[in-house]
Protein backbone atom coordinates (compact mmCIF):
# COMPACT_ATOMS: atom_id res chain seq x y z
CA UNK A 1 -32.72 4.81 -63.48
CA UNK A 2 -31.53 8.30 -63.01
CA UNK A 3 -30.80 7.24 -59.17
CA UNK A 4 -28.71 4.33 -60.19
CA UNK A 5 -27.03 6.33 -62.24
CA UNK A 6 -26.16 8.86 -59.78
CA UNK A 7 -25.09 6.68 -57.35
CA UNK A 8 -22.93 5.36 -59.94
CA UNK A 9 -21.19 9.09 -60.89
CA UNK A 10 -20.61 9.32 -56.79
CA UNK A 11 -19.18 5.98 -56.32
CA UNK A 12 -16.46 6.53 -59.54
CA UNK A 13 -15.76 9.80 -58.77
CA UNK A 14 -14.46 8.48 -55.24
CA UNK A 15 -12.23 6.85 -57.58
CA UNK A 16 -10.71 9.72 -58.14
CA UNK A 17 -9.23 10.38 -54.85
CA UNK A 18 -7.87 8.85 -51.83
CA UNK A 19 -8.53 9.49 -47.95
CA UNK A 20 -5.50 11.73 -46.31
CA UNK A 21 -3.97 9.24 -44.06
CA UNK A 22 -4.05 6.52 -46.81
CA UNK A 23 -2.07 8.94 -48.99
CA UNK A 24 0.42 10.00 -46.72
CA UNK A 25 1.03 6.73 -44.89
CA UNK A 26 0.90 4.72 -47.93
CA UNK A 27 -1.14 2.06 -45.89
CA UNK A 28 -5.34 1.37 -46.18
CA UNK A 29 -7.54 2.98 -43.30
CA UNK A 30 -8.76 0.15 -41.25
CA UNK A 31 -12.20 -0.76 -41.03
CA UNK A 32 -13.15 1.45 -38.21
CA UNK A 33 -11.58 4.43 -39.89
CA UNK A 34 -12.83 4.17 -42.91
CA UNK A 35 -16.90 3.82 -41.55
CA UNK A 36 -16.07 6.80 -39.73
CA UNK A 37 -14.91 8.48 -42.94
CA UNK A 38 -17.94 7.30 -44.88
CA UNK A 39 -20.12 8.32 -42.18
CA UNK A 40 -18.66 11.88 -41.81
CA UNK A 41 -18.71 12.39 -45.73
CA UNK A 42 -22.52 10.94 -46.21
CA UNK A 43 -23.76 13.62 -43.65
CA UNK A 44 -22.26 16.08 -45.96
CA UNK A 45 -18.92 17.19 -43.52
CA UNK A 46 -15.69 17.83 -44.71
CA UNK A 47 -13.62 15.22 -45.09
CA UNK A 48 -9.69 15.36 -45.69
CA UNK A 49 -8.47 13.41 -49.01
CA UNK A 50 -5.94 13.39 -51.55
CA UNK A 51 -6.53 14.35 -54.94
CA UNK A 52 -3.76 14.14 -57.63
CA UNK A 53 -1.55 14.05 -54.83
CA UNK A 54 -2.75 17.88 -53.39
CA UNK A 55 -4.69 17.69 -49.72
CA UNK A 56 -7.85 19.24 -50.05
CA UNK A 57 -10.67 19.53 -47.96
CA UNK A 58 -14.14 18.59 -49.84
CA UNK A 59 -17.66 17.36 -49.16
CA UNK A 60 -20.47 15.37 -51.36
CA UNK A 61 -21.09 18.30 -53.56
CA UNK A 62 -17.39 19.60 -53.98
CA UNK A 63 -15.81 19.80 -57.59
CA UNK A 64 -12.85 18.28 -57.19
CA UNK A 65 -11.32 19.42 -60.57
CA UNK A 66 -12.27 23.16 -59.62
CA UNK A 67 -11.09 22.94 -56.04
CA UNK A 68 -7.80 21.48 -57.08
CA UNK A 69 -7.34 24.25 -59.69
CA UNK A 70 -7.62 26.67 -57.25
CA UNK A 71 -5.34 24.95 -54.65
CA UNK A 72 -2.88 25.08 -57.86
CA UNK A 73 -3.47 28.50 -58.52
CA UNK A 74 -3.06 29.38 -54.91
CA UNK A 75 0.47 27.58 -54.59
CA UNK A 76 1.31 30.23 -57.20
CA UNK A 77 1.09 33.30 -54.98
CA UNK A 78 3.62 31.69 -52.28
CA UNK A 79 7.30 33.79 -52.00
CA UNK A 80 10.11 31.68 -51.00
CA UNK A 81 13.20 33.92 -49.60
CA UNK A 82 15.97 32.83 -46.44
CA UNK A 83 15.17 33.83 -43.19
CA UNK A 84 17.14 37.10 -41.79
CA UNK A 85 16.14 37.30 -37.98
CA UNK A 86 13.49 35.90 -36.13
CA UNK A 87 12.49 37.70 -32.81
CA UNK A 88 10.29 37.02 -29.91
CA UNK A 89 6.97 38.18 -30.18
CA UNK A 90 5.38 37.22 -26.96
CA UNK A 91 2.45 34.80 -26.48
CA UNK A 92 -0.44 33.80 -27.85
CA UNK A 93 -2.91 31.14 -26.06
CA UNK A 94 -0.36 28.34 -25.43
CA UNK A 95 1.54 29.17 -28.70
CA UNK A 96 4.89 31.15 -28.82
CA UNK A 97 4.67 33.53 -31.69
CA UNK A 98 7.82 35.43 -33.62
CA UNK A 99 8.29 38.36 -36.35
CA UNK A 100 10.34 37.06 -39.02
CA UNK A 101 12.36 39.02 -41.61
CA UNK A 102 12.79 37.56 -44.80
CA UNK A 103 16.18 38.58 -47.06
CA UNK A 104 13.69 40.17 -49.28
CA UNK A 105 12.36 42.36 -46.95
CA UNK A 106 9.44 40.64 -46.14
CA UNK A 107 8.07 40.77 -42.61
CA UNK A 108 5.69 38.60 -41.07
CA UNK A 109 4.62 36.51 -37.94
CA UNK A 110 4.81 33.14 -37.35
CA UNK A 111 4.08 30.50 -34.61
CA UNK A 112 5.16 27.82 -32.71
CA UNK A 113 4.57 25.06 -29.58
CA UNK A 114 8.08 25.23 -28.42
CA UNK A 115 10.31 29.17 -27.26
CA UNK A 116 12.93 27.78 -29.64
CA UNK A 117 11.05 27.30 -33.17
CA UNK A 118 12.24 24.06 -35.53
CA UNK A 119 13.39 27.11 -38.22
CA UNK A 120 16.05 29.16 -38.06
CA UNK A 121 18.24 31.83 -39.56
CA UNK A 122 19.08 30.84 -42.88
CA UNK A 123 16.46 28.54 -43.81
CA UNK A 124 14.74 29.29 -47.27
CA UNK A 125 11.16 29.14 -46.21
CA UNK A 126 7.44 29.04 -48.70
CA UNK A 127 5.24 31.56 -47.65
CA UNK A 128 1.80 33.45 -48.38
CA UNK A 129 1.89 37.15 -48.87
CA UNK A 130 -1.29 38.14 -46.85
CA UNK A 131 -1.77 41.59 -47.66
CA UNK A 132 -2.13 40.66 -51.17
CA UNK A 133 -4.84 37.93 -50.74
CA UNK A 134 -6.27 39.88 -48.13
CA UNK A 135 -6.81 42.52 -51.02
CA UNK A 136 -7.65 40.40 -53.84
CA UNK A 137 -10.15 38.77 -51.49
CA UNK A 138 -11.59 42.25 -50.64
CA UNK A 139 -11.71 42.36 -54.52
CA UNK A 140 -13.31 39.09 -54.69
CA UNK A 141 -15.92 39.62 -52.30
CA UNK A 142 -17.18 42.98 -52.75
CA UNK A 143 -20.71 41.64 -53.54
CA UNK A 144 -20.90 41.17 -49.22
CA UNK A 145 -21.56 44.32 -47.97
């Protein structure tokens, strides 16, 4: 009984959420991708899927509610400013990277495949303020030592 019944809990709480490339294309895996998806998830790897419309990353024993709280909670923490100057910043394996100053004095690094990156001056641009997670993570995880 208690094995039907789990099965059961699995199988609606799949419900709950839809693979990735269903969600953003709007169209149903085909057969092929969707074994593969099935196959990848039942050996317990990470899967991408979209939950309450938020991607998330999860596996067979991931709470979704929790994880997409924290995705939620995360979003908070992200600055949005213009873009002041971006300048070269050399290489980086076969990616082209830049320091960016934001109008708000913010200054960071960012990549891209192409010399001539898709933003530019005068965008308004979502970003993460590293030092700060990196601290509150530092916080977080003082029990690793």
């Amino acid at each position: 009984m208690s094995q039907f019944y789990d099965e059961y809990s699995a199988d609606a709480e799949r419900e709950q959420w839809q693979y990735w490339d269903e969600f953003k294309t709007g169209k149903p895996l085909s057969y092929r991708e969707r074994k593969r998806e099935e196959n990848e998830f039942n050996q317990g790897r990470l899967i991408t899927v979209a939950y309450k419309g938020v991607m998330m990353h999860i596996d067979y024993l991931t709470d979704l509610e929790k994880k997409y709280n924290e995705i939620i909670k995360n979003q908070n923490k992200m600055k949005t400013s213009k873009i002041k100057s971006i300048q070269n910043d050399g290489t980086w394996k076969d990616l082209y990277k830049f320091e960016v100053q934001m109008e708000n004095g913010d200054v960071g690094g960012a990549f891209a495949k192409t010399q001539v990156p898709t933003w530019k001056v005068g965008d308004v641009k979502s970003y993460r303020d590293w030092e700060t997670d990196r601290k509150s993570t530092r916080l977080n995880s003082s029990h690793r030592l």
